[in-house]
N, C-alpha and C. Protein backbone atom coordinates (compact mmCIF):
# COMPACT_ATOMS: atom_id res chain seq x y z
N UNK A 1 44.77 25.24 -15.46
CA UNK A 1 43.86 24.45 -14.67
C UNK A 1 43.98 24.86 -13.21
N UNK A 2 42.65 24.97 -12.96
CA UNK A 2 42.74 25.01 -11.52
C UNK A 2 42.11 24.18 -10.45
N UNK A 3 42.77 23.93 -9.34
CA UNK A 3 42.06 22.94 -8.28
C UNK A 3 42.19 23.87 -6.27
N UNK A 4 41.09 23.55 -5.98
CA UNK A 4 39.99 23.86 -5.03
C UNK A 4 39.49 22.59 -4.50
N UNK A 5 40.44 22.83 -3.08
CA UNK A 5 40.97 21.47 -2.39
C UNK A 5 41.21 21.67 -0.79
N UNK A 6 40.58 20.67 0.01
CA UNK A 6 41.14 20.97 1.36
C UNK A 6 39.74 20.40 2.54
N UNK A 7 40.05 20.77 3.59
CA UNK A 7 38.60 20.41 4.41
C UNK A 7 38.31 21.20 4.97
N UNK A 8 38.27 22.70 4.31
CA UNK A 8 37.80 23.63 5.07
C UNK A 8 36.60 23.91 4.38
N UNK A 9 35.90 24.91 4.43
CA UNK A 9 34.67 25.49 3.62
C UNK A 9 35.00 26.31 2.62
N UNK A 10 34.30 26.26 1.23
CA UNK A 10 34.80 27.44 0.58
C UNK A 10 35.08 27.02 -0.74
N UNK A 11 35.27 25.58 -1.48
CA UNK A 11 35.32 25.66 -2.59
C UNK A 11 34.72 25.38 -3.50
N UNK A 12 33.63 25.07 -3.43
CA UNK A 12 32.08 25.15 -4.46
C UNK A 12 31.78 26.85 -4.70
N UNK A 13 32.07 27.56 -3.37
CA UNK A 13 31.45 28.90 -3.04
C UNK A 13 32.64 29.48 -3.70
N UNK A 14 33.73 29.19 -3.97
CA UNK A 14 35.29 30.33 -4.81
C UNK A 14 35.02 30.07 -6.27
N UNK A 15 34.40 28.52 -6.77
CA UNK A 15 33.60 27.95 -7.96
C UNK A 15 33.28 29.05 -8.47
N UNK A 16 32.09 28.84 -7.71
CA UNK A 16 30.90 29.63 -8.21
C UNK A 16 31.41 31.19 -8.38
N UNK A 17 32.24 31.74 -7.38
CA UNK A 17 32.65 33.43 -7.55
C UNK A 17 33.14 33.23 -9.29
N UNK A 18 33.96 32.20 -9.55
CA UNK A 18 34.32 32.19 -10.34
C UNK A 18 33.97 32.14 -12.15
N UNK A 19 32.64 31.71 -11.80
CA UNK A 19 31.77 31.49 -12.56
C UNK A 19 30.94 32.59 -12.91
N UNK A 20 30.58 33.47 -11.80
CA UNK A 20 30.34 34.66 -11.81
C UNK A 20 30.72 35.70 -12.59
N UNK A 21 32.48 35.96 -12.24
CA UNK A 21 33.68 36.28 -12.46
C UNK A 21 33.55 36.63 -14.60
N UNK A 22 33.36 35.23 -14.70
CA UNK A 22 33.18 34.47 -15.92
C UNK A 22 32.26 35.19 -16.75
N UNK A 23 30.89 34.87 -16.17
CA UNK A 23 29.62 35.39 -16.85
C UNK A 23 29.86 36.76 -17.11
N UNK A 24 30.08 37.52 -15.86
CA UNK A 24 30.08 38.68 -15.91
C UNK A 24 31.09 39.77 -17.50
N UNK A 25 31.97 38.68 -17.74
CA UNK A 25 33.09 38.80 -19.07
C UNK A 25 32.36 38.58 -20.47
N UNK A 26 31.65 37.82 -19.89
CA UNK A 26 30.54 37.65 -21.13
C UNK A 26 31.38 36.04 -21.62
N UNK A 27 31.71 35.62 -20.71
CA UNK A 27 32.08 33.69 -20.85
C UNK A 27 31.18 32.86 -21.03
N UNK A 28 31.39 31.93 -21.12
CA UNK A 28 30.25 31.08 -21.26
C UNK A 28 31.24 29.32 -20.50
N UNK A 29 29.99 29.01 -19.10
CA UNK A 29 29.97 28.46 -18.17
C UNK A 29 29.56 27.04 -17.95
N UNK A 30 30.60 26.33 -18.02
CA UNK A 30 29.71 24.64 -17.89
C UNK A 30 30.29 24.06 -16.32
N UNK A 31 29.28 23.98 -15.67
CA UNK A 31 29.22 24.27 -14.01
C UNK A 31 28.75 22.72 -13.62
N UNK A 32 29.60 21.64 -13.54
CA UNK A 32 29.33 20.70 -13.07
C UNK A 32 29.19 19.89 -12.00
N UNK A 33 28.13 19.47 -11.33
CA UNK A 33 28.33 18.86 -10.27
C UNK A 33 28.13 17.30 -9.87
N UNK A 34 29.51 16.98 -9.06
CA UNK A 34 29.57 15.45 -9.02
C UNK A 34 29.15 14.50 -7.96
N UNK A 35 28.78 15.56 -7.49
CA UNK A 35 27.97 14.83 -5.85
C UNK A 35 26.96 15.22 -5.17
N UNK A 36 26.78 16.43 -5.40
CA UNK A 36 25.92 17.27 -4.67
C UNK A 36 24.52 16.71 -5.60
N UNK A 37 23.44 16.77 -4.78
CA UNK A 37 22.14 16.58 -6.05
C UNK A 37 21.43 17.19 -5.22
N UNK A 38 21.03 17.96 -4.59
CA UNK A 38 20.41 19.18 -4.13
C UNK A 38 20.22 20.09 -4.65
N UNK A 39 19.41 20.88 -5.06
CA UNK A 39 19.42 21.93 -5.91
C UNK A 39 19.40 23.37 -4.87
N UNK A 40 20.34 23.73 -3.82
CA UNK A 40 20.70 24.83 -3.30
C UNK A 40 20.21 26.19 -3.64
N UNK A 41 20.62 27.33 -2.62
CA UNK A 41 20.58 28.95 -3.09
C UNK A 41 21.51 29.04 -4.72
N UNK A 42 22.78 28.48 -4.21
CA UNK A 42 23.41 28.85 -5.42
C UNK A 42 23.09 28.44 -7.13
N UNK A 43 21.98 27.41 -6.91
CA UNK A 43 21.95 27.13 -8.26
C UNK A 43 20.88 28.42 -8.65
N UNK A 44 20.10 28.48 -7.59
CA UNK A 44 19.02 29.99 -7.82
C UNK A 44 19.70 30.54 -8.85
N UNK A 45 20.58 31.04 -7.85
CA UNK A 45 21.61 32.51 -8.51
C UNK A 45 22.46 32.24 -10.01
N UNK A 46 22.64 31.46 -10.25
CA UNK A 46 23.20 31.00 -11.48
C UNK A 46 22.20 31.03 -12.20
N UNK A 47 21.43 30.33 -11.93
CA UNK A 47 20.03 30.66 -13.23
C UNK A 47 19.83 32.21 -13.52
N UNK A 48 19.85 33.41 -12.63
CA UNK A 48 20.15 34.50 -13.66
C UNK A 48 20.89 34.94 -14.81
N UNK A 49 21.81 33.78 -14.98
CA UNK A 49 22.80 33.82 -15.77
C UNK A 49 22.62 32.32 -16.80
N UNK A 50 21.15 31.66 -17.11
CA UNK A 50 21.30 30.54 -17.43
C UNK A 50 21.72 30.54 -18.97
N UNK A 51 21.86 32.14 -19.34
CA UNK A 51 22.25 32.17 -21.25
C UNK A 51 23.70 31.94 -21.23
N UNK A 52 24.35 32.15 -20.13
CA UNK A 52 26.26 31.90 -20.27
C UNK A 52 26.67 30.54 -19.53
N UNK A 53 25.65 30.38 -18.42
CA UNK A 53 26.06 29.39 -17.65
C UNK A 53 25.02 27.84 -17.64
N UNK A 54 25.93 26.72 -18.01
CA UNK A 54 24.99 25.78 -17.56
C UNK A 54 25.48 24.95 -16.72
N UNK A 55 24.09 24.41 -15.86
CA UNK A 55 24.07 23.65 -14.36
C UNK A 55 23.90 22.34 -14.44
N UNK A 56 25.14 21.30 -14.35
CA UNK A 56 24.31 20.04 -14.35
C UNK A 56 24.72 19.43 -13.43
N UNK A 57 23.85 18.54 -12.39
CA UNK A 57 23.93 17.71 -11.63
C UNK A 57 24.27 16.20 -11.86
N UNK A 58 25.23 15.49 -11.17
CA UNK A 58 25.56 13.92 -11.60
C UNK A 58 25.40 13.57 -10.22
N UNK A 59 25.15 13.63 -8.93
CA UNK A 59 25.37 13.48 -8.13
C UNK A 59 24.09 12.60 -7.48
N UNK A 60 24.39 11.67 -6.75
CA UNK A 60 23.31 11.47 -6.19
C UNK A 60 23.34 11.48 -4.03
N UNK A 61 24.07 12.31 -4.06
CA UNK A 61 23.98 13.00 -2.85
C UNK A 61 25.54 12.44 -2.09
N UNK A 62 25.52 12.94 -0.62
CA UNK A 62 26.87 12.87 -0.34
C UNK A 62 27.08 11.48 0.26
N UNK A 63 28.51 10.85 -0.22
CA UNK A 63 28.60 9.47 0.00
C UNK A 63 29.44 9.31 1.02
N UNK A 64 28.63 8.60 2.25
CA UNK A 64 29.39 8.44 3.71
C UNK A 64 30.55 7.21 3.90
N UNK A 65 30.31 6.24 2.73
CA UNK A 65 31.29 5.00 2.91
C UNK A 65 32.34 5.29 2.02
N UNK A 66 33.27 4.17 2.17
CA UNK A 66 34.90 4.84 1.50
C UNK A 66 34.02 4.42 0.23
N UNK A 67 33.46 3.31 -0.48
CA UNK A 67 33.68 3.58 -1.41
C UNK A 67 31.54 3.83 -1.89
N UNK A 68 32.25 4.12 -3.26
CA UNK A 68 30.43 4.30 -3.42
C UNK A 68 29.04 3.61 -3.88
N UNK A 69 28.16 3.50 -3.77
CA UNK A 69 27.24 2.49 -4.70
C UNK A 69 27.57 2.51 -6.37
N UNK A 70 26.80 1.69 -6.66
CA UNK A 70 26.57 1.56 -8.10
C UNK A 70 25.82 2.86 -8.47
N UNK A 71 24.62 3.24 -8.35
CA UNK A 71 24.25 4.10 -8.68
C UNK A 71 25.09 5.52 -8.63
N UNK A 72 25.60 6.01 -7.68
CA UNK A 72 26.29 7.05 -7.67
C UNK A 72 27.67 6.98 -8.80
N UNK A 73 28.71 5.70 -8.28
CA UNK A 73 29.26 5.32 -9.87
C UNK A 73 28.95 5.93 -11.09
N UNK A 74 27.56 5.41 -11.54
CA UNK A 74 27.39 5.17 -12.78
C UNK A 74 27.18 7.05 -13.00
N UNK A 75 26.57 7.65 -11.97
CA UNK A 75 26.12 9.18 -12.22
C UNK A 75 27.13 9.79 -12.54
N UNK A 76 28.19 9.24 -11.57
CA UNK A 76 29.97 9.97 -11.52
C UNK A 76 30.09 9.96 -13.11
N UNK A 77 30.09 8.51 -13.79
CA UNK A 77 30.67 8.27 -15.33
C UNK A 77 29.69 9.43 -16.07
N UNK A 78 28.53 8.76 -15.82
CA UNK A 78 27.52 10.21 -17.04
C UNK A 78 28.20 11.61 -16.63
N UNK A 79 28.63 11.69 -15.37
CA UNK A 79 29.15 13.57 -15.45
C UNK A 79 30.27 13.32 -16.14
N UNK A 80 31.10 12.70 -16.12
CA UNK A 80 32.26 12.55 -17.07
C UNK A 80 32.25 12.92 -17.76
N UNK A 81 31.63 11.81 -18.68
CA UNK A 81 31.13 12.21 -20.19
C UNK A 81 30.45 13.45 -21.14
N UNK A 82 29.66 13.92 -19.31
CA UNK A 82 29.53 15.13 -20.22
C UNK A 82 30.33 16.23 -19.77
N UNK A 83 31.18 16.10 -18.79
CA UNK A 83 32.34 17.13 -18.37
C UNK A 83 33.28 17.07 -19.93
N UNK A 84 33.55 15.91 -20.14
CA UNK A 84 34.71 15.62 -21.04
C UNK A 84 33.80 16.40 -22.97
N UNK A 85 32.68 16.27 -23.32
CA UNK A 85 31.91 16.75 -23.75
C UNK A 85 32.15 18.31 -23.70
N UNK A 86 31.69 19.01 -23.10
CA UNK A 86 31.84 20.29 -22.40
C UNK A 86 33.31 20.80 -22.85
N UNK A 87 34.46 19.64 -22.71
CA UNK A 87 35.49 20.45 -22.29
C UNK A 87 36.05 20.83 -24.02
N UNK A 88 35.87 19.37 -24.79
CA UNK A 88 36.31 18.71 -25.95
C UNK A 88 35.24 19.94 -26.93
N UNK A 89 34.29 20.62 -26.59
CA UNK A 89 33.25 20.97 -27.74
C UNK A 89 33.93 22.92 -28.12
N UNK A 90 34.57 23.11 -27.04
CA UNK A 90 34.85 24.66 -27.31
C UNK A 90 33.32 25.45 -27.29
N UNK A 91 33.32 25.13 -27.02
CA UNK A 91 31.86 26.04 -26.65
C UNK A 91 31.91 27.04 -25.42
N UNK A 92 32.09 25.80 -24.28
CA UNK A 92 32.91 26.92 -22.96
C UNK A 92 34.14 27.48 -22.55
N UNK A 93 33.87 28.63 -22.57
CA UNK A 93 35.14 29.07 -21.80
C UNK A 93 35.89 28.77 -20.62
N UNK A 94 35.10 28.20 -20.08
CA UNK A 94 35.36 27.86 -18.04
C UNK A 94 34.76 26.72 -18.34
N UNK A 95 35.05 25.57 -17.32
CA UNK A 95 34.32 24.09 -17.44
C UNK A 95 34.92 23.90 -15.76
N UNK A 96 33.43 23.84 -14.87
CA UNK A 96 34.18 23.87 -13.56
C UNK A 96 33.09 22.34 -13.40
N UNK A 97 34.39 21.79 -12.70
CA UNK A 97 34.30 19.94 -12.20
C UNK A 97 33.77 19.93 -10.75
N UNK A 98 33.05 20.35 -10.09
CA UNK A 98 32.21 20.73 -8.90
C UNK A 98 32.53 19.34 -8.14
N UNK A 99 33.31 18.90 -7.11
CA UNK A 99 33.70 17.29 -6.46
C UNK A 99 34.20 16.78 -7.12
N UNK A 100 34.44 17.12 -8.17
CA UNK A 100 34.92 15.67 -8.88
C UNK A 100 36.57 14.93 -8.58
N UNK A 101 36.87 15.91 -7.44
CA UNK A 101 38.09 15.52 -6.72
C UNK A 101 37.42 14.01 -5.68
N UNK A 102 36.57 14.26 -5.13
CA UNK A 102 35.41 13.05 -4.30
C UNK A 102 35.03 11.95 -4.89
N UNK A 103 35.00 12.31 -6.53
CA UNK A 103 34.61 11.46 -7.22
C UNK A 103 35.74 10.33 -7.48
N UNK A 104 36.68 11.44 -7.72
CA UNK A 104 38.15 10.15 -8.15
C UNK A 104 38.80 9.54 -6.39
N UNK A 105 38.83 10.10 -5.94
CA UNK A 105 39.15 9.78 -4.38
C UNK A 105 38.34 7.96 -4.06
N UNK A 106 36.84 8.09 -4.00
CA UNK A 106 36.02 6.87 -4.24
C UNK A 106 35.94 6.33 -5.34
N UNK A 107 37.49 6.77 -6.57
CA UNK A 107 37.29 5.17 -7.37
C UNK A 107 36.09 5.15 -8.55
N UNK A 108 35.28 6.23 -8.40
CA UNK A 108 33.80 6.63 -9.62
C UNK A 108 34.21 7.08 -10.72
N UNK A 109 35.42 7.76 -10.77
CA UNK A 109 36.41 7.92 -12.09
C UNK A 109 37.55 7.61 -12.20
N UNK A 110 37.97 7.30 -13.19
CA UNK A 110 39.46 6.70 -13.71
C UNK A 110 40.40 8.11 -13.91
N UNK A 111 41.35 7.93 -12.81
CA UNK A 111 42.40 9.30 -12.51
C UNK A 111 43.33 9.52 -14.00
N UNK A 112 43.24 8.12 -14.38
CA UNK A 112 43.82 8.45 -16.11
C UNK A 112 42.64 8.80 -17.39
N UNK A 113 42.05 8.50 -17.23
CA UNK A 113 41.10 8.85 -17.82
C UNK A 113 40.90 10.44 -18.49
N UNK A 114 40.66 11.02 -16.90
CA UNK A 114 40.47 12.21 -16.70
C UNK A 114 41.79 12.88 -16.98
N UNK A 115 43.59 12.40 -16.61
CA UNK A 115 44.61 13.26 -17.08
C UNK A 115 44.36 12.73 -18.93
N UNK A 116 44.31 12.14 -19.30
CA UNK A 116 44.04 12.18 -21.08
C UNK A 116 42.69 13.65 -21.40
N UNK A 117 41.68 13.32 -20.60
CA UNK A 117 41.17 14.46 -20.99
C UNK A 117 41.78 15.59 -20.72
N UNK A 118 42.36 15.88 -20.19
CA UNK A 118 42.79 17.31 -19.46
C UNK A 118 44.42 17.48 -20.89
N UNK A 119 44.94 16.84 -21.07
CA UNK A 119 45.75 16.59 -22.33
C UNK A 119 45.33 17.29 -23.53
N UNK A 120 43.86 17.02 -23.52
CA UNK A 120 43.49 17.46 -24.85
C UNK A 120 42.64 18.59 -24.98
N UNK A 121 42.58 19.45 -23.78
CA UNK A 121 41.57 20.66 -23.29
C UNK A 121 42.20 21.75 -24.46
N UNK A 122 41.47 21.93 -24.54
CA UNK A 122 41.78 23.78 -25.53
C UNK A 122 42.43 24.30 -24.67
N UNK A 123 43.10 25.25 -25.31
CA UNK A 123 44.23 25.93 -24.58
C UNK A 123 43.30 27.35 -24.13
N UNK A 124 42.42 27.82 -24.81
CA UNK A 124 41.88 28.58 -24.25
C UNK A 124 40.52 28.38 -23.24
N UNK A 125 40.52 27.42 -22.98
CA UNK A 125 39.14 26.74 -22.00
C UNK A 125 40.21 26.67 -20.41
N UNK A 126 39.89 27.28 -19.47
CA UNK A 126 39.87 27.43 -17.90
C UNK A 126 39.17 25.86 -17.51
N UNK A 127 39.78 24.90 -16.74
CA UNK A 127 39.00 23.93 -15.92
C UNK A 127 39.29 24.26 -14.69
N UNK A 128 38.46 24.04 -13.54
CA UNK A 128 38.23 24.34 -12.44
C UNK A 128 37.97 22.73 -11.79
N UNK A 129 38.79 22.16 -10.85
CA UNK A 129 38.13 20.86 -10.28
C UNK A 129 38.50 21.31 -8.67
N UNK A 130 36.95 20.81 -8.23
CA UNK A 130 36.73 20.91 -6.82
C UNK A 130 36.73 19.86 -5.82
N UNK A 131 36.71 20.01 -4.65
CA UNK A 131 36.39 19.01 -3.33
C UNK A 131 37.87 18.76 -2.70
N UNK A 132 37.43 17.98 -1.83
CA UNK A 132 38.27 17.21 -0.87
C UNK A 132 39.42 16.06 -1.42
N UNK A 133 40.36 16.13 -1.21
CA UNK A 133 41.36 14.81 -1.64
C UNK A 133 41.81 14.82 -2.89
N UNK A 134 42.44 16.23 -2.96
CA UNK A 134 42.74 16.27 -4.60
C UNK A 134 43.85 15.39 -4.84
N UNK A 135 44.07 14.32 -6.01
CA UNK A 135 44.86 13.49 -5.34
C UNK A 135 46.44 14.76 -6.41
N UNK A 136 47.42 13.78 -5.89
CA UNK A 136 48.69 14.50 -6.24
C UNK A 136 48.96 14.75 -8.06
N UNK A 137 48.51 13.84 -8.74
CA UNK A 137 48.65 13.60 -9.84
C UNK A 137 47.85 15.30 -10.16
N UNK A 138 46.72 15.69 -10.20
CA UNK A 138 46.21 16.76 -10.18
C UNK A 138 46.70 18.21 -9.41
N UNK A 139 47.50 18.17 -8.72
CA UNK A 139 48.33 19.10 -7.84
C UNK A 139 49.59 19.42 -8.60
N UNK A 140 50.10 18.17 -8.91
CA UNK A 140 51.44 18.70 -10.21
C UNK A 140 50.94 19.27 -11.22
N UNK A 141 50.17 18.86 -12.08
CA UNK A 141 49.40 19.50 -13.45
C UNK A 141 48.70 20.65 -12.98
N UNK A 142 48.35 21.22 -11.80
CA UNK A 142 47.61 22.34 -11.92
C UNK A 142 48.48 23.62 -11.98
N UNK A 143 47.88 24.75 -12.50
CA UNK A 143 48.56 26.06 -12.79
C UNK A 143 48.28 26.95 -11.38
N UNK A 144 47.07 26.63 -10.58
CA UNK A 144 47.00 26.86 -9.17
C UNK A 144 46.01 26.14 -8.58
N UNK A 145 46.87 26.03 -7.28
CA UNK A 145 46.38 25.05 -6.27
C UNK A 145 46.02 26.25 -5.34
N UNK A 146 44.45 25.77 -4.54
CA UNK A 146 44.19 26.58 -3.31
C UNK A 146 44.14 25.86 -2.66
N UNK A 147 44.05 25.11 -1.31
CA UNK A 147 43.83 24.61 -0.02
C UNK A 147 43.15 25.39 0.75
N UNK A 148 41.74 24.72 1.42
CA UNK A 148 41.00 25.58 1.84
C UNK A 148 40.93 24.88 3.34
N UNK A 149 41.66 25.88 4.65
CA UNK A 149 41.64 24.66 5.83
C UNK A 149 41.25 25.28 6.44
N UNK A 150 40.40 24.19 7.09
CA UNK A 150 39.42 24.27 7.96
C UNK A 150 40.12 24.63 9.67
N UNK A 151 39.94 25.63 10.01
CA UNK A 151 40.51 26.23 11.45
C UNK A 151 39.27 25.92 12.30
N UNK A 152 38.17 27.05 12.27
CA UNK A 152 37.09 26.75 13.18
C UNK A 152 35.80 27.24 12.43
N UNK A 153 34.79 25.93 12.67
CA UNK A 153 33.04 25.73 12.08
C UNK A 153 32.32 25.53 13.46
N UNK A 154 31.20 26.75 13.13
CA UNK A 154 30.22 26.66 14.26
C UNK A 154 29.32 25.66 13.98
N UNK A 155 29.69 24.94 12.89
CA UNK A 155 28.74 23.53 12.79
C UNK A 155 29.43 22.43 13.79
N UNK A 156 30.70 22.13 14.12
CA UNK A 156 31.49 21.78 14.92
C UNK A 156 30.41 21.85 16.49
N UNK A 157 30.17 22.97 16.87
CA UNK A 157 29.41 23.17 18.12
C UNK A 157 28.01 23.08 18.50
N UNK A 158 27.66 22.36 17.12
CA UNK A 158 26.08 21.74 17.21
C UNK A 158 25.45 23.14 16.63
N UNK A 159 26.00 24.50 15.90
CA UNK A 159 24.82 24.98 15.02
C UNK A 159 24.71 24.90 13.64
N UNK A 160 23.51 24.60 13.48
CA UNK A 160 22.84 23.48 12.01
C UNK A 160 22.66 24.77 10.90
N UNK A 161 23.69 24.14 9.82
CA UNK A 161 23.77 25.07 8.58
C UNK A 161 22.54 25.52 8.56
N UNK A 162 22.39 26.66 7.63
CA UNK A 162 21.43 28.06 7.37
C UNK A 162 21.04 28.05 5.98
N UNK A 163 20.25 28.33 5.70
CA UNK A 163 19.93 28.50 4.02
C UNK A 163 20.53 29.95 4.00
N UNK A 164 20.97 29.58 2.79
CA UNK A 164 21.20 30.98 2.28
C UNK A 164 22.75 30.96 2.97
N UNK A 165 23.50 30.29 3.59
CA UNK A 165 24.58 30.65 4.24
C UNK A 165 25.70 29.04 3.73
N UNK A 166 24.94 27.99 4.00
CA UNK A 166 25.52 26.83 3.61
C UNK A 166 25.29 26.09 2.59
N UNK A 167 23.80 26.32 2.42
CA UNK A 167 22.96 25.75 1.13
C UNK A 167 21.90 26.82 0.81
């Protein structure tokens, strides 16, 4: 298992290399996302690959208060279910959890929950969980941890992300 963690930029975008990485092996890709509901450049680019890789969104965009609405909640649980789906079916080789570090942070998933699923993952299935606030319980169980820190963003100095560069 791996986790892709920190407040720098970079771990949806190491995801996705990864996913790439994946396809390119001839894997097959369940690419989940738990917050984001934008449909970005990068989902473009994955759709060249939509026979190995699939894209699903749970997200209903990014949540500014500590904790989250109901609606976003309930989206968090449906990605669950079908993360846990995904992981439980052997079908994929890679099963990447796109936020779903954000998700358990605000309380939208049950941190035990998710270590029972991860208990019962195929030994040959790769999970990938992303975002901010990975909590510790997920840092001991992982096989690698990245930290992605944030030094210096020219968004910091008032210039406004780019397509194609941020989204």
């Amino acid at each position: 298992m791996q986790v892709y963690t920190g407040n720098g930029k970079g771990k949806t975008t190491a995801a996705i290399g990864l996913a790439l990485r994946a396809a390119g092996a001839g894997h097959r890709i369940f690419f989940g996302q738990f917050v984001k509901k934008r449909r970005c450049g990068e989902h473009k680019a994955l759709e060249r690959f939509s026979d190995l890789i699939t894209v699903q969104q749970f997200g209903t965009g990014f949540i500014r208060n500590e904790r989250a609405n109901e609606k976003a909640a309930a989206a968090a649980v449906e990605g669950f279910m079908a993360a846990a789906a995904a992981i439980l079916s052997e079908e994929y080789d890679v099963v990447i959890l796109d936020e779903i570090n954000i998700a358990l942070h605000k309380k939208m998933i049950d941190m035990r929950e998710l270590l029972l699923l991860l208990d019962q993952k195929p030994a040959r299935t790769e999970v990938v969980l992303t975002g901010r606030h990975a909590p510790a319980a997920l840092i001991r169980r992982a096989d690698l941890v990245t930290e992605m820190k944030l030094v210096k963003h020219y968004m910091d100095a008032g210039v406004p992300g780019r397509k194609g560069i941020e989204w």
